[in-house]
Structure formats: C-alpha cells, structure tokens
PDB file of N, CA and C in Angstrom:
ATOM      1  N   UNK A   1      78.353 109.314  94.527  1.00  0.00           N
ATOM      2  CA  UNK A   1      78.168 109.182  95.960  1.00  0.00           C
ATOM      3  C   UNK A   1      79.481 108.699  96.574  1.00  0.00           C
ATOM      4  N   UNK A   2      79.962 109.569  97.727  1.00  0.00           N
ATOM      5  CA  UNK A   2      81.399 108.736  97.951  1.00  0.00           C
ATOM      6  C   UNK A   2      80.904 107.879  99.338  1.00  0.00           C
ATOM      7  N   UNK A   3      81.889 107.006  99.488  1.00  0.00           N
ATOM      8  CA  UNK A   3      82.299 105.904  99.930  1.00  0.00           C
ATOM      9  C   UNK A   3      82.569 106.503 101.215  1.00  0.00           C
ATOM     10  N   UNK A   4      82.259 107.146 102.236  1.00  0.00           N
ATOM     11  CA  UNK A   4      83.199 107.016 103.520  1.00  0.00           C
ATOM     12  C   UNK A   4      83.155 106.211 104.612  1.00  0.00           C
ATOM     13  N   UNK A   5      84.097 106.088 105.436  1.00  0.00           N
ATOM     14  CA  UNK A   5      84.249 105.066 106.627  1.00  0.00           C
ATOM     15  C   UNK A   5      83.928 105.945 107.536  1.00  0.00           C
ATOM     16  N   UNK A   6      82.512 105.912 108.155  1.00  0.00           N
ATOM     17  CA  UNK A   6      82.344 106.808 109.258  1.00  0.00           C
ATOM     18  C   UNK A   6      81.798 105.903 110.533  1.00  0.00           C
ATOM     19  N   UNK A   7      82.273 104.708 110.039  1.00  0.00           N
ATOM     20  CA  UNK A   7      81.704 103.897 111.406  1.00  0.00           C
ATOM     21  C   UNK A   7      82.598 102.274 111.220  1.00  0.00           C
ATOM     22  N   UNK A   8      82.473 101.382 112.239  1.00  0.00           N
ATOM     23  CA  UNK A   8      83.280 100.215 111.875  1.00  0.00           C
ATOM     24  C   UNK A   8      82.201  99.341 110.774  1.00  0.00           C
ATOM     25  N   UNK A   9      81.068  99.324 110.786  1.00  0.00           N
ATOM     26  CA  UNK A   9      80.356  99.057 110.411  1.00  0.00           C
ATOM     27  C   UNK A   9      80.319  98.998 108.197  1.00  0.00           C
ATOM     28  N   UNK A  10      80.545 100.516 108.147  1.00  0.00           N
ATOM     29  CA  UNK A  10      81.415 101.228 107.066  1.00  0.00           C
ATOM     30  C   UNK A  10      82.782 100.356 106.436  1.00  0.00           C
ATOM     31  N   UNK A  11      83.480 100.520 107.686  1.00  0.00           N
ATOM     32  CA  UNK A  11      84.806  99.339 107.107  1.00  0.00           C
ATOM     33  C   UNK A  11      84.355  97.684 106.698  1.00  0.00           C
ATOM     34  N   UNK A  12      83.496  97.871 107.454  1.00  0.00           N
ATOM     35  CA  UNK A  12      83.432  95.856 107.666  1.00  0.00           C
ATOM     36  C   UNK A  12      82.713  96.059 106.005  1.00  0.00           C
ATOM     37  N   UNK A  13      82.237  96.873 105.588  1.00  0.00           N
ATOM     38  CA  UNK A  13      81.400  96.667 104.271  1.00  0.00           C
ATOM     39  C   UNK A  13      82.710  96.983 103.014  1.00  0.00           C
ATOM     40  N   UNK A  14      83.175  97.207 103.435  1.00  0.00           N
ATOM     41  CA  UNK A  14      84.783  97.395 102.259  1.00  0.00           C
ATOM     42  C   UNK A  14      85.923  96.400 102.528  1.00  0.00           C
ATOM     43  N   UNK A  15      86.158  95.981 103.677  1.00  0.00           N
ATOM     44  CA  UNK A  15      86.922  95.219 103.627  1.00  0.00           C
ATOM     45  C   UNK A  15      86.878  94.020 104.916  1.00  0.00           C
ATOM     46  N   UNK A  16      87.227  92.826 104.673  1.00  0.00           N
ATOM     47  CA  UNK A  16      87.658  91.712 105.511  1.00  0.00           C
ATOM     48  C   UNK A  16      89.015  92.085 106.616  1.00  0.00           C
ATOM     49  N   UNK A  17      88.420  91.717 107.685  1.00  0.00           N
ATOM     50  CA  UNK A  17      89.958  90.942 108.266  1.00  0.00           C
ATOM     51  C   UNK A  17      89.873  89.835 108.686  1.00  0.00           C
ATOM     52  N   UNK A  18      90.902  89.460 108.636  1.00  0.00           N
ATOM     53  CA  UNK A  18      91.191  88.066 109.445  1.00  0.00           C
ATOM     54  C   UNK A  18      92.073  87.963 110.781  1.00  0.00           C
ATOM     55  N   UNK A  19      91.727  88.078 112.157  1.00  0.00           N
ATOM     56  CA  UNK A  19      92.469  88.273 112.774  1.00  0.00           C
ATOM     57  C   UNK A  19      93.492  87.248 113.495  1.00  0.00           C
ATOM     58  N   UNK A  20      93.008  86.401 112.564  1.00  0.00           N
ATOM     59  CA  UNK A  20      94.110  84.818 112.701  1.00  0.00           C
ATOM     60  C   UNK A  20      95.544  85.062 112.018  1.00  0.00           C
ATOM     61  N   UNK A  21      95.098  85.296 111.015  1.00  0.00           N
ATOM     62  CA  UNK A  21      96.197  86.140 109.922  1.00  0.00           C
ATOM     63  C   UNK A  21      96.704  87.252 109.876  1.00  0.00           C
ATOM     64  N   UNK A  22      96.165  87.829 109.894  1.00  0.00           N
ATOM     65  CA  UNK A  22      96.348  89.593 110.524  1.00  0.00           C
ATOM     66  C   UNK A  22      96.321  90.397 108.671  1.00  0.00           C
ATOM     67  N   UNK A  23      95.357  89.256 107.810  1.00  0.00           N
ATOM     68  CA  UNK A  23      95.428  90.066 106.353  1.00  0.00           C
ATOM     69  C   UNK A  23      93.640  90.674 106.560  1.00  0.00           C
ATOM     70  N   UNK A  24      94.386  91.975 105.796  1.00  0.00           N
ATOM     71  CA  UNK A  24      93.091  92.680 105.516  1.00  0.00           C
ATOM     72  C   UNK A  24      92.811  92.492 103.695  1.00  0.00           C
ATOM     73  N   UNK A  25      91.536  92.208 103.046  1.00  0.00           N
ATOM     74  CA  UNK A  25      91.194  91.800 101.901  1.00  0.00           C
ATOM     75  C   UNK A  25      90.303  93.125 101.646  1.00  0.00           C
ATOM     76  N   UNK A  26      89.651  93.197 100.078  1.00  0.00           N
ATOM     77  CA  UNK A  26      88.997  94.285  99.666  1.00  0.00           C
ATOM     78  C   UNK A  26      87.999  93.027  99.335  1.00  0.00           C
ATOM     79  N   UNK A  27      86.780  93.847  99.759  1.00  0.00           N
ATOM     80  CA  UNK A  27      85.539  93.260  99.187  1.00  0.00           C
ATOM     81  C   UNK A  27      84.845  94.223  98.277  1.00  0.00           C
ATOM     82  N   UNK A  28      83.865  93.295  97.484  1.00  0.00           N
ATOM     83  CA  UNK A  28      82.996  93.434  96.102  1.00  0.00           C
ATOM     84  C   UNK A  28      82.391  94.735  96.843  1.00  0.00           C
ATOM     85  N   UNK A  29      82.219  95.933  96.310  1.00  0.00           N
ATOM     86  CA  UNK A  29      81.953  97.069  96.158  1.00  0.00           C
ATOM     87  C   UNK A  29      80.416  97.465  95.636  1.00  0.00           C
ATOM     88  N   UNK A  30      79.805  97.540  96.040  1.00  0.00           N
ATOM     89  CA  UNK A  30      78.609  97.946  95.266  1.00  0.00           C
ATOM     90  C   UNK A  30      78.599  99.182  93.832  1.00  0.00           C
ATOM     91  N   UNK A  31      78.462  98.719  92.832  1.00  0.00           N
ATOM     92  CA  UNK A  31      78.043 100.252  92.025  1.00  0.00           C
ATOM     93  C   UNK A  31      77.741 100.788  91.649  1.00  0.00           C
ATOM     94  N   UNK A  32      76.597 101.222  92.843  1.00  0.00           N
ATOM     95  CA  UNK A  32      75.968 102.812  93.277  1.00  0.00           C
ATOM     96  C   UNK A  32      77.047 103.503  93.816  1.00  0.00           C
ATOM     97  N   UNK A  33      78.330 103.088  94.631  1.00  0.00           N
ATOM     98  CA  UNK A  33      79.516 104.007  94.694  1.00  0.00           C
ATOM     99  C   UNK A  33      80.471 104.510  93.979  1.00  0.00           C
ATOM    100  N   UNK A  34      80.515 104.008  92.627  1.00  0.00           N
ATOM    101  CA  UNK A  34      81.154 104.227  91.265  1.00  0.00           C
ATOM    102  C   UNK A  34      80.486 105.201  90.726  1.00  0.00           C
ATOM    103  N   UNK A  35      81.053 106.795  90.182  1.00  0.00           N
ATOM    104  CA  UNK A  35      80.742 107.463  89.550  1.00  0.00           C
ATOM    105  C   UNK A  35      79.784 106.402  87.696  1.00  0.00           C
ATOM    106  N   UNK A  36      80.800 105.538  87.515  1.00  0.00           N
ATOM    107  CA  UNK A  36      79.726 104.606  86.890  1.00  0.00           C
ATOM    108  C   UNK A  36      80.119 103.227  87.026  1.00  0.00           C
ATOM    109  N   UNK A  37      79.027 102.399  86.546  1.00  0.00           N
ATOM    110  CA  UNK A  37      78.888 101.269  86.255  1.00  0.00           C
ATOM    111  C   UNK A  37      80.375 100.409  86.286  1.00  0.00           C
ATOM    112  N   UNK A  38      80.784 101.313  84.816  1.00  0.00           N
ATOM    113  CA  UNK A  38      81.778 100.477  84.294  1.00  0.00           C
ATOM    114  C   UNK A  38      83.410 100.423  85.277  1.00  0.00           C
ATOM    115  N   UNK A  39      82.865 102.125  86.232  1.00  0.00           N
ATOM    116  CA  UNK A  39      84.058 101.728  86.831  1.00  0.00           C
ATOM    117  C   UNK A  39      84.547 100.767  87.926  1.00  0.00           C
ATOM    118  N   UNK A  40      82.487 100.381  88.239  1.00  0.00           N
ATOM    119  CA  UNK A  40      82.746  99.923  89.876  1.00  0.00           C
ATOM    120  C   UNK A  40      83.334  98.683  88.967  1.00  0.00           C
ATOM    121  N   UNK A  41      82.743  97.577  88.074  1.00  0.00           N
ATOM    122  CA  UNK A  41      82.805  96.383  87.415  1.00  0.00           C
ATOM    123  C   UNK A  41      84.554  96.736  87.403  1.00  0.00           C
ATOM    124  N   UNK A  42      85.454  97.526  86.851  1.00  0.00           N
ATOM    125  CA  UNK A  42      86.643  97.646  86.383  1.00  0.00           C
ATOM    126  C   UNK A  42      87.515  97.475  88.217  1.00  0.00           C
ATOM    127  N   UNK A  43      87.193  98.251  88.925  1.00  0.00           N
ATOM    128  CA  UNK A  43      87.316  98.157  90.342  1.00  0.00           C
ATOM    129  C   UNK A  43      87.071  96.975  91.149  1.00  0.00           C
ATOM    130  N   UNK A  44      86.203  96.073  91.086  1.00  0.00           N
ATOM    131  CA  UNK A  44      85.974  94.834  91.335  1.00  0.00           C
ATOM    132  C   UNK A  44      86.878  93.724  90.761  1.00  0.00           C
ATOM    133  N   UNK A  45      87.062  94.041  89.707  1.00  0.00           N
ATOM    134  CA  UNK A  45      87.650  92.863  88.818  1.00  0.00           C
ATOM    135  C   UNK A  45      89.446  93.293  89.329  1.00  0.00           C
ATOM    136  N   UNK A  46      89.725  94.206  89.568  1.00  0.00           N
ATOM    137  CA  UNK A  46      91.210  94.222  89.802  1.00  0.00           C
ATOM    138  C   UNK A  46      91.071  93.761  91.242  1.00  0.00           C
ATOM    139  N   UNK A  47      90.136  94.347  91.851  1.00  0.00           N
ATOM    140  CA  UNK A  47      90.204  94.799  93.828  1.00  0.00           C
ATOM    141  C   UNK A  47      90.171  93.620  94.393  1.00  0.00           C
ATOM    142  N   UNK A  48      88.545  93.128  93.912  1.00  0.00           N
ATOM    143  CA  UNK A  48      87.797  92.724  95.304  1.00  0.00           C
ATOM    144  C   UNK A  48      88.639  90.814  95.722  1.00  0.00           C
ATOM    145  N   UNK A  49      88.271  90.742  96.635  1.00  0.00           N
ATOM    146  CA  UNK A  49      88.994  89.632  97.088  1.00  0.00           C
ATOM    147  C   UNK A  49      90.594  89.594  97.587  1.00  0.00           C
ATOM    148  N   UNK A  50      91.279  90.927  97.042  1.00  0.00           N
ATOM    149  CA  UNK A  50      92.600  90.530  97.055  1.00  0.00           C
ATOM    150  C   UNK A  50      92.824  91.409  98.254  1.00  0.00           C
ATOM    151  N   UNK A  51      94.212  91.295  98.866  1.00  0.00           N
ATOM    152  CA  UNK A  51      94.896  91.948  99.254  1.00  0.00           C
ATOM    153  C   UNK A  51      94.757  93.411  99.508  1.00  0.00           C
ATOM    154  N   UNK A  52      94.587  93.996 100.882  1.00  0.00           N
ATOM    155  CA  UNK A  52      94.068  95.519 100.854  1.00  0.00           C
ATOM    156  C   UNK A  52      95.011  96.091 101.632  1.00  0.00           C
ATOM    157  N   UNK A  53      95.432  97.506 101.788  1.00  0.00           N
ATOM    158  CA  UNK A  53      96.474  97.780 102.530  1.00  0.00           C
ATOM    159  C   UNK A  53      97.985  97.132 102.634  1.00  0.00           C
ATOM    160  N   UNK A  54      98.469  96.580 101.522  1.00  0.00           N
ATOM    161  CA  UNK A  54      99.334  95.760 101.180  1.00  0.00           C
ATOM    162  C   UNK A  54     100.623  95.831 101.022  1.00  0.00           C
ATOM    163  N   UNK A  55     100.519  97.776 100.920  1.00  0.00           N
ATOM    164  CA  UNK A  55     102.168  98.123 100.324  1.00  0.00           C
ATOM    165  C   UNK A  55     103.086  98.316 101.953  1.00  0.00           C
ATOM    166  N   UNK A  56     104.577  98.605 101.778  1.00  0.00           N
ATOM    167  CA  UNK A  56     105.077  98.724 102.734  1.00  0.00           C
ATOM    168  C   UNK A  56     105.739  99.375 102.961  1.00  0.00           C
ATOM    169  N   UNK A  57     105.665 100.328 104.039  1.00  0.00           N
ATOM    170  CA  UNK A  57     106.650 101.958 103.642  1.00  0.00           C
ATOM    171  C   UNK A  57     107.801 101.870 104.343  1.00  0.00           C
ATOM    172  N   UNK A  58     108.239 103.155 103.776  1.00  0.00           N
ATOM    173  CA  UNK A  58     110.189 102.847 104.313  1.00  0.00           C
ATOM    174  C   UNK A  58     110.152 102.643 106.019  1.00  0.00           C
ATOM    175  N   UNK A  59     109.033 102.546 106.707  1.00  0.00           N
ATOM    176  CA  UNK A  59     109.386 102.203 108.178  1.00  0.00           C
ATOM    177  C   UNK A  59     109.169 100.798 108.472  1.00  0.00           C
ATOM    178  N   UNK A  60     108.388 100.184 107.421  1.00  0.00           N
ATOM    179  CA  UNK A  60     108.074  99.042 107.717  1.00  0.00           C
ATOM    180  C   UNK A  60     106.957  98.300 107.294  1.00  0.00           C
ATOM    181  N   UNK A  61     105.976  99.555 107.503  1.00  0.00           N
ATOM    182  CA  UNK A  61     104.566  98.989 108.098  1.00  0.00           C
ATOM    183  C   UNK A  61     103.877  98.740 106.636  1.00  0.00           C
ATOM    184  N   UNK A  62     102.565  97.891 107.061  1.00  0.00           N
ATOM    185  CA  UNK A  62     101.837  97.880 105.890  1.00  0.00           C
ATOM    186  C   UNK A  62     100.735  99.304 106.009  1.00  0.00           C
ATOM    187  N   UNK A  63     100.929  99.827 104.683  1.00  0.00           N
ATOM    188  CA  UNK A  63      99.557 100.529 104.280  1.00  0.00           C
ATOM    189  C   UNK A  63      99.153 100.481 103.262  1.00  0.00           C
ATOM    190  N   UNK A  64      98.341 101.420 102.815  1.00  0.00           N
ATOM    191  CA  UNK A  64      97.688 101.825 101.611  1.00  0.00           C
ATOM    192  C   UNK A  64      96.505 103.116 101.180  1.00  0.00           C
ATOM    193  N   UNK A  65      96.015 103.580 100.342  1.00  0.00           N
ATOM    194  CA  UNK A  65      94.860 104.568 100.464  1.00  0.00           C
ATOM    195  C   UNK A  65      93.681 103.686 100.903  1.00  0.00           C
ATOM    196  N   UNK A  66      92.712 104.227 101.784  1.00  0.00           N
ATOM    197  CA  UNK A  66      91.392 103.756 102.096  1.00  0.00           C
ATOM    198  C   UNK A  66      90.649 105.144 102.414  1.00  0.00           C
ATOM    199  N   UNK A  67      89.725 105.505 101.685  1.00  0.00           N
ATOM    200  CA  UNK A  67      89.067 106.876 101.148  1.00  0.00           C
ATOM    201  C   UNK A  67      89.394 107.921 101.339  1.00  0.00           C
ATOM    202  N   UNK A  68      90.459 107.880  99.800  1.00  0.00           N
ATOM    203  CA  UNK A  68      91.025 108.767  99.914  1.00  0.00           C
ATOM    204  C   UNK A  68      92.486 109.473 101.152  1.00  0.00           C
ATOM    205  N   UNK A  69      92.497 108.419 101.513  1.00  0.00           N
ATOM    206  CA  UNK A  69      93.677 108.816 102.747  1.00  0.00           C
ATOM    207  C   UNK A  69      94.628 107.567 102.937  1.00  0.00           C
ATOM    208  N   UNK A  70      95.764 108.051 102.962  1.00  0.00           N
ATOM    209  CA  UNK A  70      96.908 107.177 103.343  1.00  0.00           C
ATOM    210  C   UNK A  70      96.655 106.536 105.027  1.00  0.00           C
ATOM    211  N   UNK A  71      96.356 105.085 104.724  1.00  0.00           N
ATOM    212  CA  UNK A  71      95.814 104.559 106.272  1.00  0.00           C
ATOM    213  C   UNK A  71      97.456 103.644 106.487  1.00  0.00           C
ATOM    214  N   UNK A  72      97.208 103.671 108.103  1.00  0.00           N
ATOM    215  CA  UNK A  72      98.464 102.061 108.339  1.00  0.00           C
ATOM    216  C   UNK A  72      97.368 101.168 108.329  1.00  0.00           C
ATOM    217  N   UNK A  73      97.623  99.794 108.240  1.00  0.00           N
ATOM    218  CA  UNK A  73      96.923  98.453 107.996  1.00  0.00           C
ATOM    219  C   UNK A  73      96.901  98.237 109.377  1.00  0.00           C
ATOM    220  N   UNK A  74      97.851  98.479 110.279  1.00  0.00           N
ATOM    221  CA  UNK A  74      97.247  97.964 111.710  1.00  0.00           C
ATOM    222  C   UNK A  74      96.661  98.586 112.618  1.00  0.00           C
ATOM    223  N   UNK A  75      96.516 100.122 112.308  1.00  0.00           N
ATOM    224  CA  UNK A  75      95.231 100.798 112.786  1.00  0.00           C
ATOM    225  C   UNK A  75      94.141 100.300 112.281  1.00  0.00           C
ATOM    226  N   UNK A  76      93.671  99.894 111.004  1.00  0.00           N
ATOM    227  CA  UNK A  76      92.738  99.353 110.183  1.00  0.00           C
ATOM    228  C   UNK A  76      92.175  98.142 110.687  1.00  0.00           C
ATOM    229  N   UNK A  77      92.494  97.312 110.701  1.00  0.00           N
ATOM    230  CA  UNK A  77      92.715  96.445 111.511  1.00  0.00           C
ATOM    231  C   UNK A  77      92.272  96.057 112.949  1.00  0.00           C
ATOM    232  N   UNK A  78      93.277  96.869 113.852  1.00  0.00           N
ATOM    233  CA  UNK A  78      92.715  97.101 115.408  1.00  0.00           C
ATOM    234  C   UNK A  78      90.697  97.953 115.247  1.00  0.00           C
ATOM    235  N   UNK A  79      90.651  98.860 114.286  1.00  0.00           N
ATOM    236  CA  UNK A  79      89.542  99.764 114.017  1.00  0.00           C
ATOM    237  C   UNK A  79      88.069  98.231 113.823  1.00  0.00           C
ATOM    238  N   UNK A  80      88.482  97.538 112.619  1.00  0.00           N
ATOM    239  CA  UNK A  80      87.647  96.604 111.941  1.00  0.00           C
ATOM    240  C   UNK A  80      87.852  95.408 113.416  1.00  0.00           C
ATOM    241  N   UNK A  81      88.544  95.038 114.319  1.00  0.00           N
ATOM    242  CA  UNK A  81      88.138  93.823 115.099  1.00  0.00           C
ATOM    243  C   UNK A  81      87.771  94.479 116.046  1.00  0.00           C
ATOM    244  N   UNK A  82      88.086  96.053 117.005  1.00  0.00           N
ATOM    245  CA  UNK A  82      87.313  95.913 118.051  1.00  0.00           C
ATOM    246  C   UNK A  82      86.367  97.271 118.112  1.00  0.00           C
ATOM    247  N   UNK A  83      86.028  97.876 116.895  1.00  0.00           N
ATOM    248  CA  UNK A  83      85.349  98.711 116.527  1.00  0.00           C
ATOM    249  C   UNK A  83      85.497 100.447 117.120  1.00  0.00           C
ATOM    250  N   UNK A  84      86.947 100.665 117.254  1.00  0.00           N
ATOM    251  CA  UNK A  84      86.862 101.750 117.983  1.00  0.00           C
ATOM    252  C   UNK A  84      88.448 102.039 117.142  1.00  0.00           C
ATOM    253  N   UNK A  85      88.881 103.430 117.245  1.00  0.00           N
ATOM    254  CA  UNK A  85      90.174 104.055 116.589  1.00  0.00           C
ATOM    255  C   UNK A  85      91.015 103.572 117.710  1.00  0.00           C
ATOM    256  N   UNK A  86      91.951 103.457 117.493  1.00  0.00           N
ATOM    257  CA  UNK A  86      93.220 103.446 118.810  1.00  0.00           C
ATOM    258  C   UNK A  86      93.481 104.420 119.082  1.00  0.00           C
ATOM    259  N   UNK A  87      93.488 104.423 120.589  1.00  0.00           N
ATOM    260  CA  UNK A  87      93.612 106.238 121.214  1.00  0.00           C
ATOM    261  C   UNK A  87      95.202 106.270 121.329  1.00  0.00           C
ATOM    262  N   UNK A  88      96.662 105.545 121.228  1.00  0.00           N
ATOM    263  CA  UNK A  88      97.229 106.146 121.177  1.00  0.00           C
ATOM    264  C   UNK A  88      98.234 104.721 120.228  1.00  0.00           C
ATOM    265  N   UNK A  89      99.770 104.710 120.416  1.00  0.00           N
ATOM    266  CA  UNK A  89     100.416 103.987 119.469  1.00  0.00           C
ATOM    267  C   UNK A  89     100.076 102.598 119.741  1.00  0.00           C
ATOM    268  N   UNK A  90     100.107 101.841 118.512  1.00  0.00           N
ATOM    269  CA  UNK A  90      99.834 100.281 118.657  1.00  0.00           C
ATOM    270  C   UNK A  90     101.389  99.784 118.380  1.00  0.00           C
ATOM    271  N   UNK A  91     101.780  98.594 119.463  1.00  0.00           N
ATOM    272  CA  UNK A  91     102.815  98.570 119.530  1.00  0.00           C
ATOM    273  C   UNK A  91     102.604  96.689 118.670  1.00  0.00           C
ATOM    274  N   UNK A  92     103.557  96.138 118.023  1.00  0.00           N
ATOM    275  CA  UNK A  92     103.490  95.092 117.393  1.00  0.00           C
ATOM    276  C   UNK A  92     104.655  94.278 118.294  1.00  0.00           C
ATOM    277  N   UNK A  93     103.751  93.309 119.361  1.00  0.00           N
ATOM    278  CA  UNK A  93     104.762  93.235 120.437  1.00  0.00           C
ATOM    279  C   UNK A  93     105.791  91.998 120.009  1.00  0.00           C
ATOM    280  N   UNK A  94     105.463  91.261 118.749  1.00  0.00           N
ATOM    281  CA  UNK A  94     106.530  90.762 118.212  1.00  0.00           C
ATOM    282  C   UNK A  94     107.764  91.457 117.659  1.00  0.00           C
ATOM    283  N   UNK A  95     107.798  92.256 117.534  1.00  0.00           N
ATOM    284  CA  UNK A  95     108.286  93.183 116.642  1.00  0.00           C
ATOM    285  C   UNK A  95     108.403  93.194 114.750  1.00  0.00           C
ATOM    286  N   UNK A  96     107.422  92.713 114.752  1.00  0.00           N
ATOM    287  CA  UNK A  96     107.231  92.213 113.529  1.00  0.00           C
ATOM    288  C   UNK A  96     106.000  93.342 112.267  1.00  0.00           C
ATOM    289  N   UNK A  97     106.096  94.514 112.114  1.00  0.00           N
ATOM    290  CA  UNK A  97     105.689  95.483 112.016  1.00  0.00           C
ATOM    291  C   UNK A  97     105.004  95.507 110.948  1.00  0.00           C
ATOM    292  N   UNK A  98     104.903  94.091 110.037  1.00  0.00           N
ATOM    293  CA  UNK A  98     103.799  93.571 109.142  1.00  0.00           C
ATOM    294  C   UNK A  98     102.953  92.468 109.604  1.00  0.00           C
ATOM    295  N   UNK A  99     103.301  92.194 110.372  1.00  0.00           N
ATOM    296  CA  UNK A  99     102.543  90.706 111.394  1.00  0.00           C
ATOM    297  C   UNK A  99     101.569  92.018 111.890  1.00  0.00           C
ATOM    298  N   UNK A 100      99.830  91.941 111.376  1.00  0.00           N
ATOM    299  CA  UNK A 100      99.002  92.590 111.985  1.00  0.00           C
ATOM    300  C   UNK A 100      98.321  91.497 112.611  1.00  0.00           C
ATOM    301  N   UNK A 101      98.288  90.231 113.156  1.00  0.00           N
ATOM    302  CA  UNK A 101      97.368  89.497 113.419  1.00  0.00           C
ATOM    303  C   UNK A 101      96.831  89.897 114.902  1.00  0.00           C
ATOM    304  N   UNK A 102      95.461  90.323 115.232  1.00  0.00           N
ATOM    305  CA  UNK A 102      95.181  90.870 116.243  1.00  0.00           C
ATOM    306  C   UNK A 102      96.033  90.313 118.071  1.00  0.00           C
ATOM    307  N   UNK A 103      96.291  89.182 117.989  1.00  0.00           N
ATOM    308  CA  UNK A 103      97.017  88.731 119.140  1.00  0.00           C
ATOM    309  C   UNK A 103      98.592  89.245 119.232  1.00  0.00           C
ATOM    310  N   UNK A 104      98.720  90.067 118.020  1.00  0.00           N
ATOM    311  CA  UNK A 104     100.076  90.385 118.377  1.00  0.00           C
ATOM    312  C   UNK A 104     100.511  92.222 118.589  1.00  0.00           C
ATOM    313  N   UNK A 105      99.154  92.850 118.475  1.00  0.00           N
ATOM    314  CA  UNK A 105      98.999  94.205 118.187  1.00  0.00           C
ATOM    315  C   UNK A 105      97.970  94.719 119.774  1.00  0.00           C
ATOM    316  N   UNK A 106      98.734  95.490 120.493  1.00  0.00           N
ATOM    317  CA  UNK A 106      98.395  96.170 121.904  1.00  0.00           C
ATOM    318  C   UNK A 106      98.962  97.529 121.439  1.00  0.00           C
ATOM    319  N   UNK A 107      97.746  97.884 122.308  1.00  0.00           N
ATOM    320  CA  UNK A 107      97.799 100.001 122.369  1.00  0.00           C
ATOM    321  C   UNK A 107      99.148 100.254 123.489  1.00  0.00           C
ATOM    322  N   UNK A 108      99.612 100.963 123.435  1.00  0.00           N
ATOM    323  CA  UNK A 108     100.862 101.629 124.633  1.00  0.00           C
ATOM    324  C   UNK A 108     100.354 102.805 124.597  1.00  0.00           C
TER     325      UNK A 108
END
C-alpha cells in the first residue's frame, strides 16, 4: 500500500514540524505501509524521530525525497503549518535559506 501525501493531514501523519525551529522530523510509520513487517521495523529504527528533509543542495536549500519525490523542506513546511501548497516562491526573508522557521518564510 503506498504512502501518499494527498492532504496536510497525510503530512502531519509522516512528519513533525516545529515552527519555532523551522526542523521538520520523521515520525514512527505504521507497518501496514511497508511492503513488510521487517521493513517498516528497519525504517523506523533508522527514520523515525530524526531529522527529515535534511540534505542541502548546491543552492542552498534544505531537501530530501518525501514519496517518492525530491521535495524543498520549506515548501514542506509552509504545506504542514498552514495546510495549503504555496501558490508561488517562498522567499526566506532572512536570507537564510536553511532557517525554515515559519516566522521567517513569506510567499512573493
């Protein structure tokens, strides 16, 4: 059964944010979404709790895969605190382009 994010609702069940911090975390996974058992347990034990969307690409930003797709962390983010996609660029008005903490991330 796959996993998709078809609602914010969807995200909030895979992952944490913190919008004090601006970190997004992976949460404990259920597994009925693991082809098996052993993989969700193997997936949990590396994943859950830590760090999600973490890596940082040659522009800056944080991302990572989230089903199956290369996401940015501060679309993710803006998506999981005010439950809607951003209709156009999110500007990081610190200029600080890993600082996702929601007080510092506005749509332009």
């Amino acid at each position: 059964m796959p996993y998709l994010i078809t609602t914010p609702d969807d995200l909030r069940k895979r992952m944490d944010y913190d919008p004090a911090t601006g970190e997004l975390t992976w949460r404990e996974r259920p597994l009925a979404t693991f082809k098996t058992s052993s993989a969700g347990v193997a997936w949990n034990k590396r994943f859950a709790g830590k760090p999600a969307l973490a890596s940082i690409n040659a522009a800056g930003y944080r991302c990572g895969n989230l089903a199956g797709r290369n996401r940015m962390a501060h679309r993710i983010a803006w998506y999981h605190y005010y439950g809607v996609w951003p209709d156009g660029h999110i500007n990081h008005i610190n200029g600080i382009r890993t600082d996702n903490r929601i007080e510092n991330l506005r749509l332009q």
